[in-house]
Protein backbone atom coordinates (compact mmCIF):
# COMPACT_ATOMS: atom_id res chain seq x y z
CA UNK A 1 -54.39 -10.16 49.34
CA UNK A 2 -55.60 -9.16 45.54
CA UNK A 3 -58.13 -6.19 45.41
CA UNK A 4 -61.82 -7.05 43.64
CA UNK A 5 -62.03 -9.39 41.30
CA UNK A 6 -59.25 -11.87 41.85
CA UNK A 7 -61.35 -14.56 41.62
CA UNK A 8 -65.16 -15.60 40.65
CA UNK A 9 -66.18 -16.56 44.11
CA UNK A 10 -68.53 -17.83 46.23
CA UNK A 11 -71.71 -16.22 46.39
CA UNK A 12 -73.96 -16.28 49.26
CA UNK A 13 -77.08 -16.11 47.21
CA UNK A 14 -78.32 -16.75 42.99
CA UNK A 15 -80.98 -17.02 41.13
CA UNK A 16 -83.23 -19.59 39.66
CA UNK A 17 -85.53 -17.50 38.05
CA UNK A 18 -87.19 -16.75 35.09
CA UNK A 19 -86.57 -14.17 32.87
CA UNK A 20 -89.15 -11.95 34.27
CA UNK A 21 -87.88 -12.33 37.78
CA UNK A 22 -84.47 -12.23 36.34
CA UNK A 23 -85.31 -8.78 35.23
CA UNK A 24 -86.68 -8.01 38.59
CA UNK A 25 -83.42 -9.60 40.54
CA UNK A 26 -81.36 -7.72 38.00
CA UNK A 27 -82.97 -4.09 38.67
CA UNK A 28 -82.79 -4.46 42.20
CA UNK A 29 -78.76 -5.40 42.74
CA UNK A 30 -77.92 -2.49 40.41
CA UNK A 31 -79.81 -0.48 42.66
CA UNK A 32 -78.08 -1.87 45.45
CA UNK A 33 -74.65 -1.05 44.03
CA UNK A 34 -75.45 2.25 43.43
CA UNK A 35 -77.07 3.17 46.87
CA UNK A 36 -73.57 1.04 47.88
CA UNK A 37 -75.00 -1.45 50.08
CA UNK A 38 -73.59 -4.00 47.74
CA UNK A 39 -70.10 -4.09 47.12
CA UNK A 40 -69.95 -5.97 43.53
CA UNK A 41 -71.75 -8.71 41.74
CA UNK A 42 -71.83 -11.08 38.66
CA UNK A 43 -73.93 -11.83 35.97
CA UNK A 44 -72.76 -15.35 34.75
CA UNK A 45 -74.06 -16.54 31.30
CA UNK A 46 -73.18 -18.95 28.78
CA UNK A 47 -71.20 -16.98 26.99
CA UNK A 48 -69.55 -14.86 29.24
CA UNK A 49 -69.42 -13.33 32.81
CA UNK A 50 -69.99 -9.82 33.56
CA UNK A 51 -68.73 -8.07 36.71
CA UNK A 52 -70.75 -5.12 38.28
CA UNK A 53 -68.48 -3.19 41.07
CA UNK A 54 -70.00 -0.61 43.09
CA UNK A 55 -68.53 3.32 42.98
CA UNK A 56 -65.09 2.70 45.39
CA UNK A 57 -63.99 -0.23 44.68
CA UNK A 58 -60.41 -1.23 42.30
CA UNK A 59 -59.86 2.55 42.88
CA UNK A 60 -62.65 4.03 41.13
CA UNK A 61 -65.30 6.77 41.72
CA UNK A 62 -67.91 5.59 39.37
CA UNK A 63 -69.57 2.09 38.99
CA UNK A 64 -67.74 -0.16 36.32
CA UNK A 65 -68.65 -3.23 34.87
CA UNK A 66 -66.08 -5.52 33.58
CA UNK A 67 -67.15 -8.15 30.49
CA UNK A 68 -64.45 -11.16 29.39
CA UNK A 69 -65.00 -12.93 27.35
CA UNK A 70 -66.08 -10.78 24.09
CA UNK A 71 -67.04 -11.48 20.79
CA UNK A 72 -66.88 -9.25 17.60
CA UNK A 73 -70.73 -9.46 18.01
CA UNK A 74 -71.12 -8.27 21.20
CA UNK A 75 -69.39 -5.55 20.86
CA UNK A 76 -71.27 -4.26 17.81
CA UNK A 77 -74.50 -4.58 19.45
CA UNK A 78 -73.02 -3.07 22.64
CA UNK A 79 -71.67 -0.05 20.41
CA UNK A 80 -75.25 -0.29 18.66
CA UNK A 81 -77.20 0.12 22.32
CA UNK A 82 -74.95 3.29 22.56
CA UNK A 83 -73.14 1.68 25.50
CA UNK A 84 -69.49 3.23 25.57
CA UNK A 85 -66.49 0.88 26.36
CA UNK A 86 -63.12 0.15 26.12
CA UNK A 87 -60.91 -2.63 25.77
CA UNK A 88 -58.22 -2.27 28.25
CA UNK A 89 -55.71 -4.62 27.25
CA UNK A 90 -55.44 -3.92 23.32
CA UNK A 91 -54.91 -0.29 24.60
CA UNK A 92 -52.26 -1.30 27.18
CA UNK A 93 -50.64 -3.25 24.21
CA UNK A 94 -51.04 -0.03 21.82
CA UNK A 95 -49.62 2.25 24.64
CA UNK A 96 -46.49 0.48 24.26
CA UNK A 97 -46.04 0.74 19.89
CA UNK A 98 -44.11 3.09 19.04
CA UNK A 99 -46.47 6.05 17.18
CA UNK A 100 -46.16 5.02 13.80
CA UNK A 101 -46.87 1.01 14.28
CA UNK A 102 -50.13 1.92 16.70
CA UNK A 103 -53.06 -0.42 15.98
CA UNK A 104 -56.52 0.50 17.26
CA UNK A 105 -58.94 -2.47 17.88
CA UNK A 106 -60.01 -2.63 14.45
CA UNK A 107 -56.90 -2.88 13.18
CA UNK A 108 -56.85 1.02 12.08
CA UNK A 109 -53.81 2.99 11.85
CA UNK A 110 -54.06 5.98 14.86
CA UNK A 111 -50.57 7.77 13.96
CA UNK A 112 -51.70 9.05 10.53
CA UNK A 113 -54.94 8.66 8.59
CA UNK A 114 -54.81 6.45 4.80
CA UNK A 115 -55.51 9.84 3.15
CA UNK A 116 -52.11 11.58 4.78
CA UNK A 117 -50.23 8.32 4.54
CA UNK A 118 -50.15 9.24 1.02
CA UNK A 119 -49.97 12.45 0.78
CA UNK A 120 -46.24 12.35 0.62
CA UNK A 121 -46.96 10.46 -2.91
CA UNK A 122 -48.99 13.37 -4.53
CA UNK A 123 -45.90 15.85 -3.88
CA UNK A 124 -43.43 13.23 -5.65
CA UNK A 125 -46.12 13.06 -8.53
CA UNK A 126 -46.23 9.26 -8.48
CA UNK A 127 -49.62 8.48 -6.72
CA UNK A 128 -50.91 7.20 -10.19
CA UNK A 129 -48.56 4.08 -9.98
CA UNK A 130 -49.48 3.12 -6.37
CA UNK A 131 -52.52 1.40 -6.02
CA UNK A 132 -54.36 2.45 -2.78
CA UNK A 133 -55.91 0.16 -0.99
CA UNK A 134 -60.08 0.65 -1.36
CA UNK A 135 -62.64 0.63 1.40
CA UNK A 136 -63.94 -2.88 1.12
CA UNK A 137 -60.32 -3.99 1.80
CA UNK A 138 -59.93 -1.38 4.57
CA UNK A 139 -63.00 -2.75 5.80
CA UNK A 140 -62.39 -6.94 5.49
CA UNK A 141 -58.52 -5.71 7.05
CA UNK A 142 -60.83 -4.26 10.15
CA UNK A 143 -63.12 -7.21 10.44
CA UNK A 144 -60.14 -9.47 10.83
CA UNK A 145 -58.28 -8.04 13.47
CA UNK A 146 -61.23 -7.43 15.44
CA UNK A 147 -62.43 -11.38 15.49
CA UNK A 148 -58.86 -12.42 15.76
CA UNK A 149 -59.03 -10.79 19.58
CA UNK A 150 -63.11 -12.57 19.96
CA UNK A 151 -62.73 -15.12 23.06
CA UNK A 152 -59.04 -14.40 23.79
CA UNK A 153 -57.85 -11.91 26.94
CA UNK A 154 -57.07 -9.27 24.66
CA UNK A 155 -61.28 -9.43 24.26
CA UNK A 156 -62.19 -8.44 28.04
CA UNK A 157 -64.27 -5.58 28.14
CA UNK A 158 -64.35 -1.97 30.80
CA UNK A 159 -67.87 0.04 31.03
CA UNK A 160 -67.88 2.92 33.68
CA UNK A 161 -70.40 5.01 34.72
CA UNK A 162 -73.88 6.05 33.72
CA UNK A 163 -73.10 3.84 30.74
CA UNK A 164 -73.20 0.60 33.17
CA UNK A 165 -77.07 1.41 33.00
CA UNK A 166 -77.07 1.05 29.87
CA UNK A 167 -75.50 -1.88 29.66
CA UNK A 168 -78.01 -3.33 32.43
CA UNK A 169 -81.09 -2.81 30.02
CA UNK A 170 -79.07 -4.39 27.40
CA UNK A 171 -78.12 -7.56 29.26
CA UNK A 172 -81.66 -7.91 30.35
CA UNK A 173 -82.90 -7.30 26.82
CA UNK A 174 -80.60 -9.29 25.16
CA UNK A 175 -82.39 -12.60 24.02
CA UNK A 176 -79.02 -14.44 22.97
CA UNK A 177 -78.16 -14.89 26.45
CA UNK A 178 -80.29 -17.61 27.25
CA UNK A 179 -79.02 -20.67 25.45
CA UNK A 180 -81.19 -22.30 22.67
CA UNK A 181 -79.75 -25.70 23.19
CA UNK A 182 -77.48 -27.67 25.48
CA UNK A 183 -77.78 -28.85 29.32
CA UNK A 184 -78.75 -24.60 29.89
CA UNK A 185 -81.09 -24.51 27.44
CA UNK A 186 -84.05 -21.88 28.64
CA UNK A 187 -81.95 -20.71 31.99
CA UNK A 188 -81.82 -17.23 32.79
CA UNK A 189 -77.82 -15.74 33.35
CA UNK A 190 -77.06 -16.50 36.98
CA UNK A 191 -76.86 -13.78 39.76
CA UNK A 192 -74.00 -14.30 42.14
CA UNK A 193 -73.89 -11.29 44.92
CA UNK A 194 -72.54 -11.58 48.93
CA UNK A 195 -75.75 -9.79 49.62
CA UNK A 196 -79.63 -10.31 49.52
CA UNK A 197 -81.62 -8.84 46.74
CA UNK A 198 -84.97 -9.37 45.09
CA UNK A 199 -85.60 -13.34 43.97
CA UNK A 200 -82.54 -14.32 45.46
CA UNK A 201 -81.97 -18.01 47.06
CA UNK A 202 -79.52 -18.53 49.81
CA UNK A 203 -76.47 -21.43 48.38
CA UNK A 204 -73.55 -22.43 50.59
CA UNK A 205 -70.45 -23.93 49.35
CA UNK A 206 -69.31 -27.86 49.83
CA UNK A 207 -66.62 -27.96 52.22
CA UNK A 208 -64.86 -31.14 53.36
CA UNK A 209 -62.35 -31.28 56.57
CA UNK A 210 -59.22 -33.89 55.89
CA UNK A 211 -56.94 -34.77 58.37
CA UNK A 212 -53.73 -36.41 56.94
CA UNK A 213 -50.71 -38.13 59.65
CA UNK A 214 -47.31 -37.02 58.41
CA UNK A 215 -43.90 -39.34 59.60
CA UNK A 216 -41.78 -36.84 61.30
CA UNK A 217 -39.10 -38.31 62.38
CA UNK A 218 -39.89 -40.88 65.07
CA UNK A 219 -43.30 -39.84 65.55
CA UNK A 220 -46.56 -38.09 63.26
CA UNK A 221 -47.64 -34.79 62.70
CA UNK A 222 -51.12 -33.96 61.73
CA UNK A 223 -51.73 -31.79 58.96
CA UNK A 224 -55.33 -30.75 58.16
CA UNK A 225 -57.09 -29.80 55.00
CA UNK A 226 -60.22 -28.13 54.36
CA UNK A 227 -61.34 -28.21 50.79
CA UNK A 228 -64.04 -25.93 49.52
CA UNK A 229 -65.94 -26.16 46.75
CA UNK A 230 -68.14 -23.56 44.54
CA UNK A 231 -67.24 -20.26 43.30
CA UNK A 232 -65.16 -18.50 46.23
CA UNK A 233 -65.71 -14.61 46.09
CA UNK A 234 -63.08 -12.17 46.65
CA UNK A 235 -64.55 -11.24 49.91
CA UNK A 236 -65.15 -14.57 50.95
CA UNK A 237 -61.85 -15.73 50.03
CA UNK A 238 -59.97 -12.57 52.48
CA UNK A 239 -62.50 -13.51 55.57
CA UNK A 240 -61.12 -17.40 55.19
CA UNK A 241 -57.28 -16.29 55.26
CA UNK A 242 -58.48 -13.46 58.72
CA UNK A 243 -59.66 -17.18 60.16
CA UNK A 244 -57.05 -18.79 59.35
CA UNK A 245 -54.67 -16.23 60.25
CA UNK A 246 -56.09 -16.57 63.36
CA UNK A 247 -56.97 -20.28 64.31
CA UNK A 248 -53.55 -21.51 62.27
CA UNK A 249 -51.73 -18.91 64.54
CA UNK A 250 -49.96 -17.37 61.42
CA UNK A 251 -48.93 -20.18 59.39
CA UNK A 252 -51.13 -22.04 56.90
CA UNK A 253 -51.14 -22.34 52.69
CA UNK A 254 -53.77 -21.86 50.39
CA UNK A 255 -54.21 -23.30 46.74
CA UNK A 256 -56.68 -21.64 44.58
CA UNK A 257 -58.44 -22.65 41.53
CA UNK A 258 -60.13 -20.04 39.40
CA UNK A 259 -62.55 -19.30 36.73
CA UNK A 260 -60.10 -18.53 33.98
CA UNK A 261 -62.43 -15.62 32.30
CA UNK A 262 -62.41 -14.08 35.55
CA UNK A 263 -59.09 -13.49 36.18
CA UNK A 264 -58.95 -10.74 33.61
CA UNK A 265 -61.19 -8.81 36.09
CA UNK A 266 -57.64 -7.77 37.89
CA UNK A 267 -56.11 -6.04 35.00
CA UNK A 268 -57.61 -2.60 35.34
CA UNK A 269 -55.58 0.80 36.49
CA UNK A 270 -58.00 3.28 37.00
CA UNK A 271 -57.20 6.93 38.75
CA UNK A 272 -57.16 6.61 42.38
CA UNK A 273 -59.12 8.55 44.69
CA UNK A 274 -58.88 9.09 48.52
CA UNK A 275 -58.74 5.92 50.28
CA UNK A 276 -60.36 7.31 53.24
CA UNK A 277 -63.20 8.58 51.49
CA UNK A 278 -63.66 5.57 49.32
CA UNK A 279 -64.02 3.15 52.53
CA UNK A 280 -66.64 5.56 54.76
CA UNK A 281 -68.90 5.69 51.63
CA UNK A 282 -68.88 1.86 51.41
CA UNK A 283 -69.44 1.08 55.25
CA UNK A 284 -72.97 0.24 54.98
CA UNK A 285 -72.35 -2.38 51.88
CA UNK A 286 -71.79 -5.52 54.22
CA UNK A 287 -68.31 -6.68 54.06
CA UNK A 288 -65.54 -6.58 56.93
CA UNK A 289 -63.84 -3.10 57.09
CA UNK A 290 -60.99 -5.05 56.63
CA UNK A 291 -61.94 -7.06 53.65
CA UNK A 292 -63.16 -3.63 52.51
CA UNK A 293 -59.45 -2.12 52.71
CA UNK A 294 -58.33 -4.77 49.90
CA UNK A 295 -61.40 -4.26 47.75
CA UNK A 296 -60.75 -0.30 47.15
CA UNK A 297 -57.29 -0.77 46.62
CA UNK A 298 -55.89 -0.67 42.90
CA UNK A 299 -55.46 -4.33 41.64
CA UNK A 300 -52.07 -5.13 40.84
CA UNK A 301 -52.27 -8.79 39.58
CA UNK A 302 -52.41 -8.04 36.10
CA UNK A 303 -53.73 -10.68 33.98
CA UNK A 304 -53.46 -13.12 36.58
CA UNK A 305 -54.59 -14.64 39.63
CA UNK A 306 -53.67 -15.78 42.63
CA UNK A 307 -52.81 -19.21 42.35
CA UNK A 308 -51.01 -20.03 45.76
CA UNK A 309 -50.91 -18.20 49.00
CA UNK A 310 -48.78 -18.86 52.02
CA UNK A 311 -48.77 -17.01 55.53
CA UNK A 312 -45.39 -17.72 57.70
CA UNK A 313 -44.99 -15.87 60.70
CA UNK A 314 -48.01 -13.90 59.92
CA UNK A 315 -46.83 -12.20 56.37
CA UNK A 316 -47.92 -13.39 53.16
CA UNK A 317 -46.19 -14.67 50.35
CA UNK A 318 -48.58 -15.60 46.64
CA UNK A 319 -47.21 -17.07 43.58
CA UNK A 320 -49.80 -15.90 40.20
């Protein structure tokens, strides 16, 4: 199974609130994360979904929040709140230039500074006859490489720590996130968590049974199918395949369908900390100990997601 954040799942409860209550809701699952008596949750707006995960979980010791997509925007007002972030996948990308060629994620040179680069010039006496490029260019060179990453995977956004606060009072500050016009118009962001909190209304997921005669050779096998419907959580998507696992008797195949923003929320390789320790501080958060096991773990998907998973003899095999 994938650690947190393979896929934006079901929630057990959300919110239908307004944006006073939201506020209220909002205060009250970050408090919840950080006492750890809930595991993770998402805020899901128009624009883009943000992923709260409690100190423990994907490996970490502090709370993180992950944000995809991003805009050039966002960012600046994030950077203007003070709220401290990084962008995990242009530095994964950087990581992998060769010194010289590194680009930063406004398009800045990291090896050597523009006043060094020609440096070199002054002690050949011929700086006069290059033209150097001036700040405004500098400046419309960083503007474009920054938008040219706005909306696209390279965009998704890490905050850890104290500065996920921050970036709490920001997203329930931030006016832009209620849309102006459209069929969301006036709504609040959404509040998906797999435990109760302030405001919150209890929604279950459509499910539909299928039951589908195969011709095998001179006879028919049944094969059934249970569809479900609504955004499947990570921890609701591990406690299907321990049913399964059990009631198929080790042999059944899942196909999965996810929120394509979301499955950026795998991609992050933060330091690792004692297992053990991680798990017995996150006892009390509501999820199977079991379920809890894949959560702490570091994810390993990448980019991706699960797309299709297949039990045989009771071991797993997933295609991303």
């Amino acid at each position: 199974m994938a650690p947190a954040g393979t896929t934006l799942g079901t929630t057990v409860l959300n919110t239908e609130a307004t944006l006073e209550q939201e506020s209220v809701s909002f205060t009250s699952l970050y408090n919840l994360l950080k006492a750890k008596l809930c595991p993770y949750f998402y805020v899901c707006t128009y624009q883009f979904t943000v992923l709260f995960r409690a100190a423990g979980l994907a490996g970490s010791d502090v709370i993180t929040a992950v944000i995809s997509p991003t805009t050039r925007g966002l960012r600046e007002a994030m950077r203007n709140e003070g709220i401290e972030f990084s962008l995990p996948l242009i530095e994964e990308t950087r990581s992998k230039i060769p010194e010289t060629g590194k680009n930063s994620e406004d398009g800045e040179e990291q090896g050597v500074s523009d006043d060094e680069s020609f440096s070199w010039l002054e002690e050949m006496g011929v700086q006069d006859k290059i033209k150097k490029p001036d700040s405004i260019s500098i400046k419309l060179r960083k503007e474009k490489n920054e938008v040219q990453v706005d909306h696209k995977p390279e965009s998704v956004a890490l905050v850890k720590g104290t500065n996920t606060f921050v970036l709490l009072n920001f997203l329930i500050n931030c006016k832009s996130l209620v849309a102006a016009a459209g069929p969301q118009a006036g709504l609040p962001p959404t509040l998906l968590s797999p435990v109760a909190f302030r405001g919150a209304t209890m929604q279950t997921l459509k499910a539909r049974s299928i039951n589908v005669k195969t011709p095998v050779h001179s006879g028919y096998n049944d094969i059934f199918s249970l569809e479900i419907t609504g955004p499947v959580m990570p921890h609701c998507l591990h406690t299907l395949t321990m049913l399964l696992k059990s009631a198929q008797r080790g042999a059944f195949s899942a196909v999965l369908y996810t929120h394509e923003p979301t499955a950026l929320f795998n991609i992050y390789c933060l330091l690792a900390f004692p297992q053990e320790t991680l798990c017995k501080d996150l006892t009390k958060c509501g999820l199977h100990l079991k379920t809890l096991d894949q959560l702490i773990q570091l994810p390993t998907l990448g980019k991706s997601s699960i797309r299709h998973l297949e039990m045989r003899d009771y071991a797993y095999t997933w295609k991303s």
